[in-house]
Protein backbone atom coordinates (compact mmCIF):
# COMPACT_ATOMS: atom_id res chain seq x y z
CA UNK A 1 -9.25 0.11 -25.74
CA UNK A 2 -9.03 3.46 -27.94
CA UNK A 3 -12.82 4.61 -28.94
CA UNK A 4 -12.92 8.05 -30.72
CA UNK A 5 -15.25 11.06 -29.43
CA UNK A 6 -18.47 10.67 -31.31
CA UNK A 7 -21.50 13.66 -31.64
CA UNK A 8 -24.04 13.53 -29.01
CA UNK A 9 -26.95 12.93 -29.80
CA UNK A 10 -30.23 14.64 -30.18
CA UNK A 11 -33.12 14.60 -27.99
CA UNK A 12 -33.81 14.49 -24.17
CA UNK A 13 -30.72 15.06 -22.00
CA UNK A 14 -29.47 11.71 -20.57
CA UNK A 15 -29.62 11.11 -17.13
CA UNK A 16 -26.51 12.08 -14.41
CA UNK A 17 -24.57 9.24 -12.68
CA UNK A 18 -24.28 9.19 -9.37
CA UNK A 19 -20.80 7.04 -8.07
CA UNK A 20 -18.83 6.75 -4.82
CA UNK A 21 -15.07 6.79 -4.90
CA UNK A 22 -12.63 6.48 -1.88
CA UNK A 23 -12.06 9.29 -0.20
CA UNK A 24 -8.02 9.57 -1.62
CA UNK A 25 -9.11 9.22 -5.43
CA UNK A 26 -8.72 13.11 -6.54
CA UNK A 27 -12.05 13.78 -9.23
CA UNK A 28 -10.88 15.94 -12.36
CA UNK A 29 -13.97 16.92 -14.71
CA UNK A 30 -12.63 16.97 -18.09
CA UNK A 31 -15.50 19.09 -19.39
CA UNK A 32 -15.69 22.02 -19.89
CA UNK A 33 -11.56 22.78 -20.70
CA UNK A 34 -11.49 25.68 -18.23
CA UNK A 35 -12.70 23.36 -15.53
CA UNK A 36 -10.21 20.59 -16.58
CA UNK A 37 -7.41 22.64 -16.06
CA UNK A 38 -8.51 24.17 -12.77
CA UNK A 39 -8.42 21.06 -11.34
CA UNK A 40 -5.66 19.96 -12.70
CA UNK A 41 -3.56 23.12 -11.44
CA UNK A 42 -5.49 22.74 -7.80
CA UNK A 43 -4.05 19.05 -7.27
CA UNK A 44 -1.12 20.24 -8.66
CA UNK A 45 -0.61 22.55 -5.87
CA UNK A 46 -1.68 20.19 -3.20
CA UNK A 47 1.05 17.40 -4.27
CA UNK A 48 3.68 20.40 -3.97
CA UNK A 49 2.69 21.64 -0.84
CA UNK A 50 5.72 22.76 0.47
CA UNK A 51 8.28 22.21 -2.13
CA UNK A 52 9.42 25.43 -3.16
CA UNK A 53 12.58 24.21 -4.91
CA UNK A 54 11.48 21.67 -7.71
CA UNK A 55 9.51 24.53 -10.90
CA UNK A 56 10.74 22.48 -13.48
CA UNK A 57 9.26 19.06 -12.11
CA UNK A 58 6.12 20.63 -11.11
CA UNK A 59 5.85 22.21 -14.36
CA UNK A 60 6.82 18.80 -15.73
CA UNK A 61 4.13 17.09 -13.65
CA UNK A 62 1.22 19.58 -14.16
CA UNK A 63 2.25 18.95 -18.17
CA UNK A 64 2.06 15.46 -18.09
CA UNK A 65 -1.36 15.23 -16.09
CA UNK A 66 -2.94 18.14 -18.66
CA UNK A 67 -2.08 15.95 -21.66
CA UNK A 68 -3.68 12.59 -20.26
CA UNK A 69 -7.16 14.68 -19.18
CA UNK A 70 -6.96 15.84 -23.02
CA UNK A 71 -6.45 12.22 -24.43
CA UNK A 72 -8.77 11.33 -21.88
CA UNK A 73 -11.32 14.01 -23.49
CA UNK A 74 -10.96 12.30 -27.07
CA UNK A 75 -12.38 9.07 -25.99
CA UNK A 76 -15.33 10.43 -24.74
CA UNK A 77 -14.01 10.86 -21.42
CA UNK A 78 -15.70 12.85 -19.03
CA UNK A 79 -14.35 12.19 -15.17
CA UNK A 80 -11.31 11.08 -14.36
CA UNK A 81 -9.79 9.44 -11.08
CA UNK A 82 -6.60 8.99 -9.69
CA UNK A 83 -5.79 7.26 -6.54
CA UNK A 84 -3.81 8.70 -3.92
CA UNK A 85 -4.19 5.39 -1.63
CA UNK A 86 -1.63 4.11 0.37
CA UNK A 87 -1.10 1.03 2.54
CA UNK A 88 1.55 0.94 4.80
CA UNK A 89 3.52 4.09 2.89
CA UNK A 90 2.80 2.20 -0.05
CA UNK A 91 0.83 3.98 -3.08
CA UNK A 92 -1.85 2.15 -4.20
CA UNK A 93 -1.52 4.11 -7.61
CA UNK A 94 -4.52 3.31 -9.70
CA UNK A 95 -7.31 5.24 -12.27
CA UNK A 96 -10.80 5.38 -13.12
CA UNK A 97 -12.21 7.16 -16.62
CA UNK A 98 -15.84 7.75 -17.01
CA UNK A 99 -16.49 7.74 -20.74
CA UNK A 100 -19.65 8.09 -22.87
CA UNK A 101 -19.92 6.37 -26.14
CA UNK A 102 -22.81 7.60 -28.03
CA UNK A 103 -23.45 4.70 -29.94
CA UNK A 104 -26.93 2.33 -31.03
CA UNK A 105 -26.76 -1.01 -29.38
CA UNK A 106 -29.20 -3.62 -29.65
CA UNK A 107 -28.07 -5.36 -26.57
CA UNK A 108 -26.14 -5.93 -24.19
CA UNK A 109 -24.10 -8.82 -26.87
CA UNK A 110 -23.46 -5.76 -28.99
CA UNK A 111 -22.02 -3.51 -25.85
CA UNK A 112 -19.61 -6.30 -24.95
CA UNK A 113 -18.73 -6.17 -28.92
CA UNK A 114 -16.81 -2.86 -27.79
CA UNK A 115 -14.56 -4.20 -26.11
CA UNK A 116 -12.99 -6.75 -28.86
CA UNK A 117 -10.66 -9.53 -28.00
CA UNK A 118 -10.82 -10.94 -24.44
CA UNK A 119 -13.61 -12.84 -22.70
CA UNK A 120 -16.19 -10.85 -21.96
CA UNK A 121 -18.54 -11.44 -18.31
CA UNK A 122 -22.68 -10.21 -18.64
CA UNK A 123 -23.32 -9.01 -15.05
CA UNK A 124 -25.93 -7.19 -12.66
CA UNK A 125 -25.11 -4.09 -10.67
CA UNK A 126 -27.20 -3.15 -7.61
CA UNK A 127 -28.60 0.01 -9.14
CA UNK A 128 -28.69 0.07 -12.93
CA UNK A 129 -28.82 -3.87 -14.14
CA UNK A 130 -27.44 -5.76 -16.48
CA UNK A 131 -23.80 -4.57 -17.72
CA UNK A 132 -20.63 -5.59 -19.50
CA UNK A 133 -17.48 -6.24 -18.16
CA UNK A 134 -14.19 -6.76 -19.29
CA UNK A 135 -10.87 -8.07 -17.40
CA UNK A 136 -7.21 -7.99 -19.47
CA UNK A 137 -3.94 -7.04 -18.90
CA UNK A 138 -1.93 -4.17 -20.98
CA UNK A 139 1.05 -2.91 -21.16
CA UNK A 140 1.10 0.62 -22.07
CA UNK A 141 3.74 2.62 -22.77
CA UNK A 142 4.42 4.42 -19.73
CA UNK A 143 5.24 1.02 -18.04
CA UNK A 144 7.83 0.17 -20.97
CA UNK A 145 9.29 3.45 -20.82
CA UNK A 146 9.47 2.93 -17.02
CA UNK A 147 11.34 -0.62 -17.68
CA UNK A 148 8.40 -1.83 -15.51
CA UNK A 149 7.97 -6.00 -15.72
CA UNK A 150 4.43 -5.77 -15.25
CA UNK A 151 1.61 -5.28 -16.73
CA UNK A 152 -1.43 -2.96 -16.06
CA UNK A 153 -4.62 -4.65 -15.12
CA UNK A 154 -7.48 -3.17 -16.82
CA UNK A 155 -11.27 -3.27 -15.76
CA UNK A 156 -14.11 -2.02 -18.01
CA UNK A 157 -17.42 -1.65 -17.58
CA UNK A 158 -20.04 -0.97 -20.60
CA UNK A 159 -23.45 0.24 -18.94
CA UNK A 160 -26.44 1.19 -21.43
CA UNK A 161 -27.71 4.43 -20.74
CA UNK A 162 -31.71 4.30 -20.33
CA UNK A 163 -33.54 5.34 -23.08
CA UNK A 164 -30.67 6.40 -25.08
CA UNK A 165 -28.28 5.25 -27.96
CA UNK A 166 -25.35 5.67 -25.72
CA UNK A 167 -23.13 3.40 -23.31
CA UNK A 168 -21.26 4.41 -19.74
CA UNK A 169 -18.07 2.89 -19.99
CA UNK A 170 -15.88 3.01 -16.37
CA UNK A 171 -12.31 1.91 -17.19
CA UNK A 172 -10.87 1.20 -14.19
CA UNK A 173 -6.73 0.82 -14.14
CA UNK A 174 -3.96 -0.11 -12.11
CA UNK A 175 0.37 -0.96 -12.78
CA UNK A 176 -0.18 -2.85 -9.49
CA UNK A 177 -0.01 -6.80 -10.86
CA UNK A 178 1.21 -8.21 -7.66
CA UNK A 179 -1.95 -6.88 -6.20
CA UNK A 180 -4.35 -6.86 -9.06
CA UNK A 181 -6.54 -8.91 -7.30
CA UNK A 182 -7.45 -6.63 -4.55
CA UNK A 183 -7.51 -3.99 -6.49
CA UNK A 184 -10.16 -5.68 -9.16
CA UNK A 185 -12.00 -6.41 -5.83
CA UNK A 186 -12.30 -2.55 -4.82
CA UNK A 187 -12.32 -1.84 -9.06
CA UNK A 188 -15.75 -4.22 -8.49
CA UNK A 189 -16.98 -2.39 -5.30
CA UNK A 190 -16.59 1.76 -6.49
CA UNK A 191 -19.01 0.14 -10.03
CA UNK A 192 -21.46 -1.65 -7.72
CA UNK A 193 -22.63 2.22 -6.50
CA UNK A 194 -23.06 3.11 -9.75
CA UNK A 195 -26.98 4.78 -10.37
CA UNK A 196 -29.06 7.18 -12.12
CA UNK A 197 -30.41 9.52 -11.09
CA UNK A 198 -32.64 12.66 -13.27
CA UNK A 199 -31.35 15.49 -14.62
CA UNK A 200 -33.99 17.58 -12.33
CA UNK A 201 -32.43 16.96 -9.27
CA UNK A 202 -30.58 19.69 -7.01
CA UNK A 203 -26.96 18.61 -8.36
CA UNK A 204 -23.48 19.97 -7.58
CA UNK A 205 -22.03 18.72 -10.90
CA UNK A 206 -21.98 15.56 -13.43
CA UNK A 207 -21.19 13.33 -11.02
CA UNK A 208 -21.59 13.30 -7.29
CA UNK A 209 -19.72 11.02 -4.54
């Protein structure tokens, strides 16, 4: 799903997110810019630890990760996840994008509304309640320019924000279709820690593991 970056609102701050990740998923804060691309550059540099003899495809790589934090940005994005898992030398390659959608719902009928075609599941999580959630398969352009036969399994989550006219949305992703499965199964398990928690709190940032 595309959903353009919409003004936040006025009025009291809305409250931080807390959420645990697996230890391999590398955090990038997309906000503010400066901070985007300091990440970026510093997981850059780890992944080319050691290879001295490849500028153009680190340049190449570093490029290519910059311009999906910035697309990332214009759907309200404001962490995003990439796994660095691996099973048995295997990459587990997947994603996770924490978006807010400043937007007036009247329930949580209207929230699943976002996410158009596809059946849509009304669920509980531990620590914030009732949420949305969405299951499909896509095929996005990186796997067709790839010549990859699979699709990518998509998981989204639409979580009203208390007390506000705005929505949490976790898109969780993965090109792994012979695995999907598992994968939705540890998709499910990183949204189930999913809480709020006040802005007055000693934090380290918008979003703590």
């Amino acid at each position: 799903m595309t959903q353009a970056r919409t003004p936040q609102p006025a009025g009291p701050r809305a409250p931080v997110f807390g959420l645990i990740t697996p230890e391999d998923w590398y955090r990038i804060p997309l906000l503010p810019a400066d901070r985007r691309e300091a990440s970026v550059n510093a997981l850059i540099r780890r992944q080319f630890t050691g290879v001295d003899d490849q500028p153009v495809l680190r340049r190449k790589a570093e490029e290519q990760l910059l311009g999906t934090a910035e697309a990332a940005v214009e759907q309200g994005g404001v962490v995003l996840y990439l796994s660095f898992l691996e099973a048995g030398g295997i990459p587990l390659s997947a994603s996770l994008l924490v978006s807010r959608l400043y937007e007036r719902f009247d329930g949580l009928d209207a929230v699943a509304a976002l996410a158009g075609s596809g059946e849509v599941a009304l669920e509980s999580l531990p620590a914030v309640g009732r949420v949305a959630r969405l299951r499909r398969q896509e095929r996005t352009k990186q796997s067709r320019k790839l010549g990859s036969e699979f699709e990518d399994t998509v998981v989204e989550y639409f979580v009203p924000v208390p007390d506000r006219d705005e929505v949490l949305m976790l898109t969780f992703s993965t090109p792994l279709e012979p695995i999907a499965d598992a994968m939705v199964e540890l998709f499910d398990a990183v949204a189930g820690t999913l809480r709020w928690q006040p802005r007055d709190e000693e934090r380290t940032g918008e979003e703590q593991k």
